[in-house]
Protein backbone atom coordinates (compact mmCIF):
# COMPACT_ATOMS: atom_id res chain seq x y z
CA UNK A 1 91.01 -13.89 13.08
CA UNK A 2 89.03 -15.57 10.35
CA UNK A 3 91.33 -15.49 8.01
CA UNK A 4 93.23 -17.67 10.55
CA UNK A 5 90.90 -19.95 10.93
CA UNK A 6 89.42 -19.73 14.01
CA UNK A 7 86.03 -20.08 14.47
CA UNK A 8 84.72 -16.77 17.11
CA UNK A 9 82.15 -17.84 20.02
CA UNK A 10 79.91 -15.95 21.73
CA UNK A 11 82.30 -15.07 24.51
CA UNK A 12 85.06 -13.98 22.00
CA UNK A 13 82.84 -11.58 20.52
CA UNK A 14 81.91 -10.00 23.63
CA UNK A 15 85.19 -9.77 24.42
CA UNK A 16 86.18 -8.36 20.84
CA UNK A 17 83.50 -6.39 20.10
CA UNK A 18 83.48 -3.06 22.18
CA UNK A 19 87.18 -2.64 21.54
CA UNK A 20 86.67 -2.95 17.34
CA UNK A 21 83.16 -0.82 17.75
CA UNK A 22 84.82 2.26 18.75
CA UNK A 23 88.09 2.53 16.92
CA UNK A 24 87.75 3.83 13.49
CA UNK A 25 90.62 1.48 12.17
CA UNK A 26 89.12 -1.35 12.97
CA UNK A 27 85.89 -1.09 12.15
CA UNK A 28 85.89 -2.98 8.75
CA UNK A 29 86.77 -5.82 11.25
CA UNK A 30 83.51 -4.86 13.42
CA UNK A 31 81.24 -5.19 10.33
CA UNK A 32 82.36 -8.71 9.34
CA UNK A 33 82.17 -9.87 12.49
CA UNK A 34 78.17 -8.73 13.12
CA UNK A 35 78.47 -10.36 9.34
CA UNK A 36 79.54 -13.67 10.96
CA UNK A 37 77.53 -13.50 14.37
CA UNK A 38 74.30 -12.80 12.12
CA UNK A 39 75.31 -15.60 9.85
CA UNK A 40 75.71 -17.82 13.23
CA UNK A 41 72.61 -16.43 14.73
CA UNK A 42 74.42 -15.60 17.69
CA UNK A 43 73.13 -12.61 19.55
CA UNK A 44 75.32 -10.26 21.25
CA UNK A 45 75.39 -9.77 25.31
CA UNK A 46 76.11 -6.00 24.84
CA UNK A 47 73.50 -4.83 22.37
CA UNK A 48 75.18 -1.09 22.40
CA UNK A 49 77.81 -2.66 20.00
CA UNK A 50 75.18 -1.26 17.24
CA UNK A 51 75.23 1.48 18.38
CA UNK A 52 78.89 1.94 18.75
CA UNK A 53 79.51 0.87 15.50
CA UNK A 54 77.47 2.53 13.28
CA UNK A 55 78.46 6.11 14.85
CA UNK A 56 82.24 5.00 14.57
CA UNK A 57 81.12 3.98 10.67
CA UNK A 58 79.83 6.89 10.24
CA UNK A 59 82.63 9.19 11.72
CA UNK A 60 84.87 6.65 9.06
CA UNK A 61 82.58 8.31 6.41
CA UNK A 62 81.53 4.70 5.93
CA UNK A 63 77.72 5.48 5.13
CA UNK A 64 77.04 2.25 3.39
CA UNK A 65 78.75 0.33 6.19
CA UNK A 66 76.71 2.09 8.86
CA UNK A 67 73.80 1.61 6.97
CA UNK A 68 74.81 -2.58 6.68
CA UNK A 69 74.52 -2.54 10.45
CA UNK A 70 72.14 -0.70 10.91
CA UNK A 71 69.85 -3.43 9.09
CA UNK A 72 71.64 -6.25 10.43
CA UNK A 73 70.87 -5.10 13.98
CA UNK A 74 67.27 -5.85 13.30
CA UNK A 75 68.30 -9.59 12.14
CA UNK A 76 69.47 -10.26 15.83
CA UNK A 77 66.72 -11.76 18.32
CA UNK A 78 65.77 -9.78 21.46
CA UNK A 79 67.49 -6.85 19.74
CA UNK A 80 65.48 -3.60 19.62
CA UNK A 81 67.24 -0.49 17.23
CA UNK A 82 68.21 1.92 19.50
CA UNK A 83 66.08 5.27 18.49
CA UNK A 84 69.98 6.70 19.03
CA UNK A 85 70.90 4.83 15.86
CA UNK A 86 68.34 6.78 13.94
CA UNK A 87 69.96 10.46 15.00
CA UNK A 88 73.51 9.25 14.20
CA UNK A 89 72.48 7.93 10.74
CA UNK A 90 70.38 10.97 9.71
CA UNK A 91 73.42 13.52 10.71
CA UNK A 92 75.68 11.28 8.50
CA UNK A 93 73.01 11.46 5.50
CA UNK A 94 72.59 15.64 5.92
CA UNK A 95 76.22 15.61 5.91
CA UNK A 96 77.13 13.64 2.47
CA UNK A 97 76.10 15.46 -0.35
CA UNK A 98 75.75 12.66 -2.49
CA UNK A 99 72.01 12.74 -4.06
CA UNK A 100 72.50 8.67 -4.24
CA UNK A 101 73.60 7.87 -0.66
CA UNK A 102 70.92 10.37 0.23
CA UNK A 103 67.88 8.35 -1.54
CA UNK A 104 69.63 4.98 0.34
CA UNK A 105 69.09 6.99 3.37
CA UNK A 106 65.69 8.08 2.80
CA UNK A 107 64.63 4.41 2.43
CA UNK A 108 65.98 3.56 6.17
CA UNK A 109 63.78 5.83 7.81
């Protein structure tokens, strides 16, 4: 939608948003946009979307992505981490066996 230039609001990424969070092929899409809403400062309704999309990242094998939002999420006001986000992220890190993603992990927790 950016690239079309239209501008999201609030209500278009609460619309948007649970629908991009949970499909895998879409999810590149999901990161810009928490990119843009942080940008904008605008906080979103439904504050599982972090959630959501940083297990879907994750599933992608999108480690660095997951960890993006992951740190984002705590940009957002009246936004607590879900503990959940913690779980998802540390099964992703056990699971790569990359001794660098693995230190980049070690620093989120």
């Amino acid at each position: 939608m950016g690239e079309k230039g239209l501008r999201l609001s609030e209500k278009t990424f609460a619309a948007l948003m649970p629908g991009l969070c949970d499909n895998e092929g879409k999810a590149a899409e999901a990161r810009k946009a928490v990119e843009d809403m942080a940008e904008r400062r605008l906080t979103p309704k439904d504050k599982s979307v972090f959630l959501r999309l940083v297990t879907t990242l994750c599933k992608a094998g999108d480690l660095d992505g997951a960890l993006e939002v992951h740190k984002k999420s705590r940009q957002f006001k009246h936004v607590l981490v879900d503990p959940r986000q913690y779980g998802v992220l540390m099964r992703a890190c056990v699971q790569v066996e990359s001794v660098m993603v693995l230190s980049r992990c070690s620093m989120i927790f």
